[in-house]
Protein backbone atom coordinates (compact mmCIF):
# COMPACT_ATOMS: atom_id res chain seq x y z
CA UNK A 1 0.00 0.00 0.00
CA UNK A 2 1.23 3.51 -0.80
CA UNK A 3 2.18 6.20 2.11
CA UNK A 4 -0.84 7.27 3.59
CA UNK A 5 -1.56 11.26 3.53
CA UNK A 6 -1.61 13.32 6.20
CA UNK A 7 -4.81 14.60 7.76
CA UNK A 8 -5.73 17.44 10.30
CA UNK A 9 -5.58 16.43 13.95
CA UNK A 10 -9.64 15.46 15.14
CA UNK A 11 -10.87 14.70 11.47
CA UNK A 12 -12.69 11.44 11.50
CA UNK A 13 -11.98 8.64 8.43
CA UNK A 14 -14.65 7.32 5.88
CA UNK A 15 -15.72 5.50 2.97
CA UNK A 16 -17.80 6.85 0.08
CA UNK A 17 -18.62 5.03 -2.80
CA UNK A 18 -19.65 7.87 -5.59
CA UNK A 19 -21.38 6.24 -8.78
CA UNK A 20 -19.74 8.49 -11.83
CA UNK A 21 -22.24 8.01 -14.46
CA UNK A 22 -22.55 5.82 -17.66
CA UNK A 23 -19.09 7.20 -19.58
CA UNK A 24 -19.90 11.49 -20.01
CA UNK A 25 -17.93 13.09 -17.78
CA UNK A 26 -20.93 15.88 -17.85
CA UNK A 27 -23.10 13.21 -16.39
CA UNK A 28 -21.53 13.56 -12.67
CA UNK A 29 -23.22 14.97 -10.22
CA UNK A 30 -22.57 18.23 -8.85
CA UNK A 31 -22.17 16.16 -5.29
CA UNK A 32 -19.72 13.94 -7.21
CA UNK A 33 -17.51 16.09 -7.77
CA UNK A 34 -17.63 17.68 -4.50
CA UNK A 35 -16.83 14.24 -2.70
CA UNK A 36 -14.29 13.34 -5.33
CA UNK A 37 -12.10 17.02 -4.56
CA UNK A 38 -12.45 16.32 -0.96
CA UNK A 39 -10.98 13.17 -0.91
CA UNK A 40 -7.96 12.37 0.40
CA UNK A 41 -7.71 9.21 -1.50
CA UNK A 42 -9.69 7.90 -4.38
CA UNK A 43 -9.64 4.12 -5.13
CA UNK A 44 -10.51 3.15 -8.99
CA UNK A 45 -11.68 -0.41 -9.66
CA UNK A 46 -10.71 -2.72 -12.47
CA UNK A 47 -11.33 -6.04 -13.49
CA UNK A 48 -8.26 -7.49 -14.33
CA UNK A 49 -4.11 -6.42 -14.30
CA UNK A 50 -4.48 -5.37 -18.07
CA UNK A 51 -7.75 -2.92 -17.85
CA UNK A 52 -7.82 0.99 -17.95
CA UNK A 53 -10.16 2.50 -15.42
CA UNK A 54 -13.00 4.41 -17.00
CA UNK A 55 -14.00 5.57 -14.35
CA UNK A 56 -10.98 7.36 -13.22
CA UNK A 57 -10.90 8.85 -16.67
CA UNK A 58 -14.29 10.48 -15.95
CA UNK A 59 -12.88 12.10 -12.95
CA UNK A 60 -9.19 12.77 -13.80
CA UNK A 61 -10.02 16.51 -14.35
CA UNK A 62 -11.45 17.02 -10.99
CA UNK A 63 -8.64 15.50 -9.08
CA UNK A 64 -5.62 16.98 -7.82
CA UNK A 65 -2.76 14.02 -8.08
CA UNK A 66 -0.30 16.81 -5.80
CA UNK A 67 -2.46 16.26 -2.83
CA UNK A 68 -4.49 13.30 -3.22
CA UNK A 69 -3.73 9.70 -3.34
CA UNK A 70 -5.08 7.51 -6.27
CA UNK A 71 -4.85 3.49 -6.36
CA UNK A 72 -5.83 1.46 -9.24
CA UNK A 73 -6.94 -2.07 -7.51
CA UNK A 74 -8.14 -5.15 -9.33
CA UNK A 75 -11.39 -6.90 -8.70
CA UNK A 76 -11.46 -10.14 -10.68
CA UNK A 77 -14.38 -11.51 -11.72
CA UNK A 78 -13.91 -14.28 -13.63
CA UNK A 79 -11.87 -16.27 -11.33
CA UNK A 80 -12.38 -19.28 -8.73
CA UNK A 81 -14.89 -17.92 -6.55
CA UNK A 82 -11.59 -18.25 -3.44
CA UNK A 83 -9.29 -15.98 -5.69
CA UNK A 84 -12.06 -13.24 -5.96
CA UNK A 85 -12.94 -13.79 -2.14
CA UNK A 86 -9.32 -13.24 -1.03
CA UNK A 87 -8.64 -10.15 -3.50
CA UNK A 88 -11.73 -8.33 -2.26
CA UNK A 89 -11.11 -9.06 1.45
CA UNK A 90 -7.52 -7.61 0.73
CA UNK A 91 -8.98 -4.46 -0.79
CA UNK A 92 -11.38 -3.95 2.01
CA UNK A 93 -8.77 -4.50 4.64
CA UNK A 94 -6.69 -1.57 3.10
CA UNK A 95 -9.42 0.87 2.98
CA UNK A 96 -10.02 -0.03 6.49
CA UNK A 97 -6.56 0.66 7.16
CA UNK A 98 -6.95 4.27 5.84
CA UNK A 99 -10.27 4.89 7.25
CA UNK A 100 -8.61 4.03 10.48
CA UNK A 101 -6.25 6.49 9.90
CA UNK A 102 -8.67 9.41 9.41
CA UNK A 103 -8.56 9.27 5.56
CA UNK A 104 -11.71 10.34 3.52
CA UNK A 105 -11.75 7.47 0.89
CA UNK A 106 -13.83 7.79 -2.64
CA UNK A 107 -14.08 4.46 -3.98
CA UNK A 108 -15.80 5.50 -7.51
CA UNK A 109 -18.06 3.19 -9.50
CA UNK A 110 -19.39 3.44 -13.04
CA UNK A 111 -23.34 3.95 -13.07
CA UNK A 112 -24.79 3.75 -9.39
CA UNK A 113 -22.48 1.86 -6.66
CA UNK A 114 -26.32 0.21 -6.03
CA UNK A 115 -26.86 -1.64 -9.37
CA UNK A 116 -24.66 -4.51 -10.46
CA UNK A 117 -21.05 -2.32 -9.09
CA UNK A 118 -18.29 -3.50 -8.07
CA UNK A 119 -18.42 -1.85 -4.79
CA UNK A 120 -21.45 -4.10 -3.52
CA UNK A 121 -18.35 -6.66 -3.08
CA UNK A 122 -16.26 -4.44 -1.31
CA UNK A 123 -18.98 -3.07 0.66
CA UNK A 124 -20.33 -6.89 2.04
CA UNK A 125 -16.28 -7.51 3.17
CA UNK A 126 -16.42 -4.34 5.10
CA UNK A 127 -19.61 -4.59 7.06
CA UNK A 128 -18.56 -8.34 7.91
CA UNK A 129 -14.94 -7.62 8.91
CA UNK A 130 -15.28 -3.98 9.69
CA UNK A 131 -18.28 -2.84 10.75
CA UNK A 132 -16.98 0.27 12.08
CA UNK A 133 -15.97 1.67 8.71
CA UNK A 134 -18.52 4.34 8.14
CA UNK A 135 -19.55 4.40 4.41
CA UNK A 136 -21.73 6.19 2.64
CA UNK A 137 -22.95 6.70 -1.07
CA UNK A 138 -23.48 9.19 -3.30
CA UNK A 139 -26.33 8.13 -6.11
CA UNK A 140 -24.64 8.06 -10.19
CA UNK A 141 -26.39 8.34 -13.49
CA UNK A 142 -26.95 4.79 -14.50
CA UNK A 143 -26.31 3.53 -18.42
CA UNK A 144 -30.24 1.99 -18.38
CA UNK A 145 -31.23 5.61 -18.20
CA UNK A 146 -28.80 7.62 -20.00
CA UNK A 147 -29.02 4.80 -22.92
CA UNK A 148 -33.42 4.98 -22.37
CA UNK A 149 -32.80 9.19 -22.98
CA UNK A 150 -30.39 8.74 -25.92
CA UNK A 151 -32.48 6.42 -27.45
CA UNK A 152 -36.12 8.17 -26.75
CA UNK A 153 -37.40 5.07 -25.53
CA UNK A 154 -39.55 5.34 -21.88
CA UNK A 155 -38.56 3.11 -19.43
CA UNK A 156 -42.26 3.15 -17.81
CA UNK A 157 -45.47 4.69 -18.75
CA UNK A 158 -48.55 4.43 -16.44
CA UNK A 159 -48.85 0.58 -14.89
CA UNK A 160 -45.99 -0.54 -17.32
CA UNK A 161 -43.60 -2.63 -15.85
CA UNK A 162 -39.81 -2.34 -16.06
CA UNK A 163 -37.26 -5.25 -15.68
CA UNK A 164 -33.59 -5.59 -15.20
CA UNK A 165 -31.82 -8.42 -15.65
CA UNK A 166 -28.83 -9.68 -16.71
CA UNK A 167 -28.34 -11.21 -20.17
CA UNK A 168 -26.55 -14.06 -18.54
CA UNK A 169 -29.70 -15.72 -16.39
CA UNK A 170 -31.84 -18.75 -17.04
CA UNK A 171 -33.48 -18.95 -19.91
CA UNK A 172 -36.43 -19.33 -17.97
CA UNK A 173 -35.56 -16.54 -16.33
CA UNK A 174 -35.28 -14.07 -19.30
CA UNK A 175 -38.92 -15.42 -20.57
CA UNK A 176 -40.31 -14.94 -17.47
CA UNK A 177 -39.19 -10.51 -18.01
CA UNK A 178 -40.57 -10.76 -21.35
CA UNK A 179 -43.62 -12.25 -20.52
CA UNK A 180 -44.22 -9.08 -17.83
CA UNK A 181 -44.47 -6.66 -20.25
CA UNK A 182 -43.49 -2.87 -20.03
CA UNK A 183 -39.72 -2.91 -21.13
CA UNK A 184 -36.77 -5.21 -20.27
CA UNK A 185 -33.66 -3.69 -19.76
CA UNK A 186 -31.24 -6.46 -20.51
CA UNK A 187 -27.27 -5.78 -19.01
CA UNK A 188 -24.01 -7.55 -19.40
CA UNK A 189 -25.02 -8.32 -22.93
CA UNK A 190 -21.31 -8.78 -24.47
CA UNK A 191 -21.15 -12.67 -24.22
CA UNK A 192 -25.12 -13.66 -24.08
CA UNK A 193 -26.00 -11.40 -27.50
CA UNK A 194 -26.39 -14.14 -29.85
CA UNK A 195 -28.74 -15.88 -27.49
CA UNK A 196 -30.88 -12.91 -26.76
CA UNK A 197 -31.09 -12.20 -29.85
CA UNK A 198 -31.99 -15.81 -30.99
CA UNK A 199 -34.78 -15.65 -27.87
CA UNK A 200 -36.31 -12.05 -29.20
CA UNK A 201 -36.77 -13.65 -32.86
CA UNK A 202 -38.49 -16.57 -30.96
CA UNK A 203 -41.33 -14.20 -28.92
CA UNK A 204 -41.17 -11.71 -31.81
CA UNK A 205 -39.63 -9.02 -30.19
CA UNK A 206 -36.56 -8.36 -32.28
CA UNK A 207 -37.94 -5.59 -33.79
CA UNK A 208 -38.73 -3.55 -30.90
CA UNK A 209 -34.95 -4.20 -29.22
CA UNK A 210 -32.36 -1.57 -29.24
CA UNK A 211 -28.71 -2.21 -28.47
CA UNK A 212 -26.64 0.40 -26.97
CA UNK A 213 -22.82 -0.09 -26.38
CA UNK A 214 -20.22 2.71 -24.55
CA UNK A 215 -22.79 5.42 -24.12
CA UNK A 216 -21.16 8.39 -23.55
CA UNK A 217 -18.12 7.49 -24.82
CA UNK A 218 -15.64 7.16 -27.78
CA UNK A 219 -17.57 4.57 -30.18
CA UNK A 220 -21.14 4.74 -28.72
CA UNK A 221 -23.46 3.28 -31.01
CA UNK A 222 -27.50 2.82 -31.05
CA UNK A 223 -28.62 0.28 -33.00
CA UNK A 224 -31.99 0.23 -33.52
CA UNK A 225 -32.13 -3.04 -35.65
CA UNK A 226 -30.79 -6.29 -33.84
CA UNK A 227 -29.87 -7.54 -37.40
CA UNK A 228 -27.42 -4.92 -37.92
CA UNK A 229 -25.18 -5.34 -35.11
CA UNK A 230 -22.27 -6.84 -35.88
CA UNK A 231 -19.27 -8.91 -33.92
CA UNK A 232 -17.08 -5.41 -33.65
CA UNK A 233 -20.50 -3.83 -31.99
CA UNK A 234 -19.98 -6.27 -29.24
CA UNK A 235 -18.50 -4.68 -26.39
CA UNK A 236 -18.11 -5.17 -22.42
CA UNK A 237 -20.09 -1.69 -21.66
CA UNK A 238 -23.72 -2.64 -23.90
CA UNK A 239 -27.27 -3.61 -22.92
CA UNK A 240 -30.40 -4.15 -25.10
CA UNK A 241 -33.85 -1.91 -24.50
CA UNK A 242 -37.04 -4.15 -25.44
CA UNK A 243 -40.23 -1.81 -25.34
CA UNK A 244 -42.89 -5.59 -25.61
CA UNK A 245 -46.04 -3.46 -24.60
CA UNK A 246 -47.59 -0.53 -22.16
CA UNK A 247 -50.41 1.92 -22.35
CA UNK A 248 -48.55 4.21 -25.61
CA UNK A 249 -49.20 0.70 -27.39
């Protein structure tokens, strides 16, 4: 772990995960960036050794690297589930460490740190082995909305109902959000397209999908036709919008 900064006498340490939004750094929130210049250190997720965090490049122009501390640390994901176990209890035992010491940690999150972030890990090590962390969140712009905006399609209308699941589930499972009506937000979408895709043809819904991959950023695309998205579309940061019924009908 890196030296830890000094801090006046009588301030008291804490942890606040601060979602930065789905990839436009003029998506933060104004409390964002008031958290992320207060910090004394600001901890960026990745998944594995070889990543770039986007989420510190959201941020980088609000931080000042003279005063404040910044560490990159993996979260792997794909790994035996005691590999991922030990690297997040590691993590959390070094933010406790600077807590501890009266540091105000940032730990910042694409999207919200409440939906599907990496910080929900972090944050079940830390109230099991230290409960007297104090940590606190700060709400982010998620990609379901942003992507819902960009692509004038309304998440709910009236009694509509909205799902979110992952594109990974049961098959059963992804039926079953169909079935509900309203619109289906579909996430992690990068490795399961072909089969959504495949199960939208099957309940005739492929027409009314839209895929959206790195919203806000450098190569965003909306697709508004599932048959045009081809294998160079597919990317890590993408999710599929199916609008399947609601009172605009």
């Amino acid at each position: 772990m890196g030296q830890i900064a000094e801090t006046a006498p009588g301030s008291s340490g804490c942890l606040i995960a601060v979602g930065v939004g789905p990839g436009d750094p003029e998506l933060l929130t104004l409390k964002a960036v008031r958290e992320i210049r207060a910090a004394d250190v600001v901890v960026t997720p990745v998944g594995d050794r070889s990543d770039s965090s986007i989420a510190l490049s959201i941020i980088e122009d609000h931080l000042d690297r003279s005063r404040q501390q910044v560490l990159t640390r993996t979260f792997p994901m794909r790994q035996p589930a005691e590999v991922m176990a030990k690297a997040w209890r590691e993590i959390a035992a070094e933010i406790a460490e600077l807590v501890h010491a009266g540091q105000k940690v940032v730990f910042i999150t694409l999207g919200d740190p409440m939906l599907y972030s990496t910080f929900l890990y972090l944050q079940f090590e830390l109230n099991t082995d230290y409960p007297d962390v104090p940590i606190s969140t700060v709400p982010g712009i998620s990609s379901i909305f942003a992507a819902a905006g960009n692509a004038q399609l309304p998440l709910g209308l009236g009694d509509d109902a909205l799902t979110i699941i992952p594109a990974t589930s049961s098959e059963g499972k992804l039926k079953a959000a169909l079935a509900a009506g309203g619109t289906v937000v579909f996430l992690k979408v990068y490795r399961a397209f072909s089969g959504i895709k495949s199960l939208l043809q099957q309940v005739g819904l492929e027409r009314q999908a839209i895929y959206v991959r790195r919203l806000g950023l450098e190569g965003e695309k909306i697709i508004r036709d599932l048959a045009d998205v081809n294998d160079e579309d597919l990317d890590y940061l993408s999710l599929i919008l199916v609008r399947s019924g609601g009172c605009d009908d």
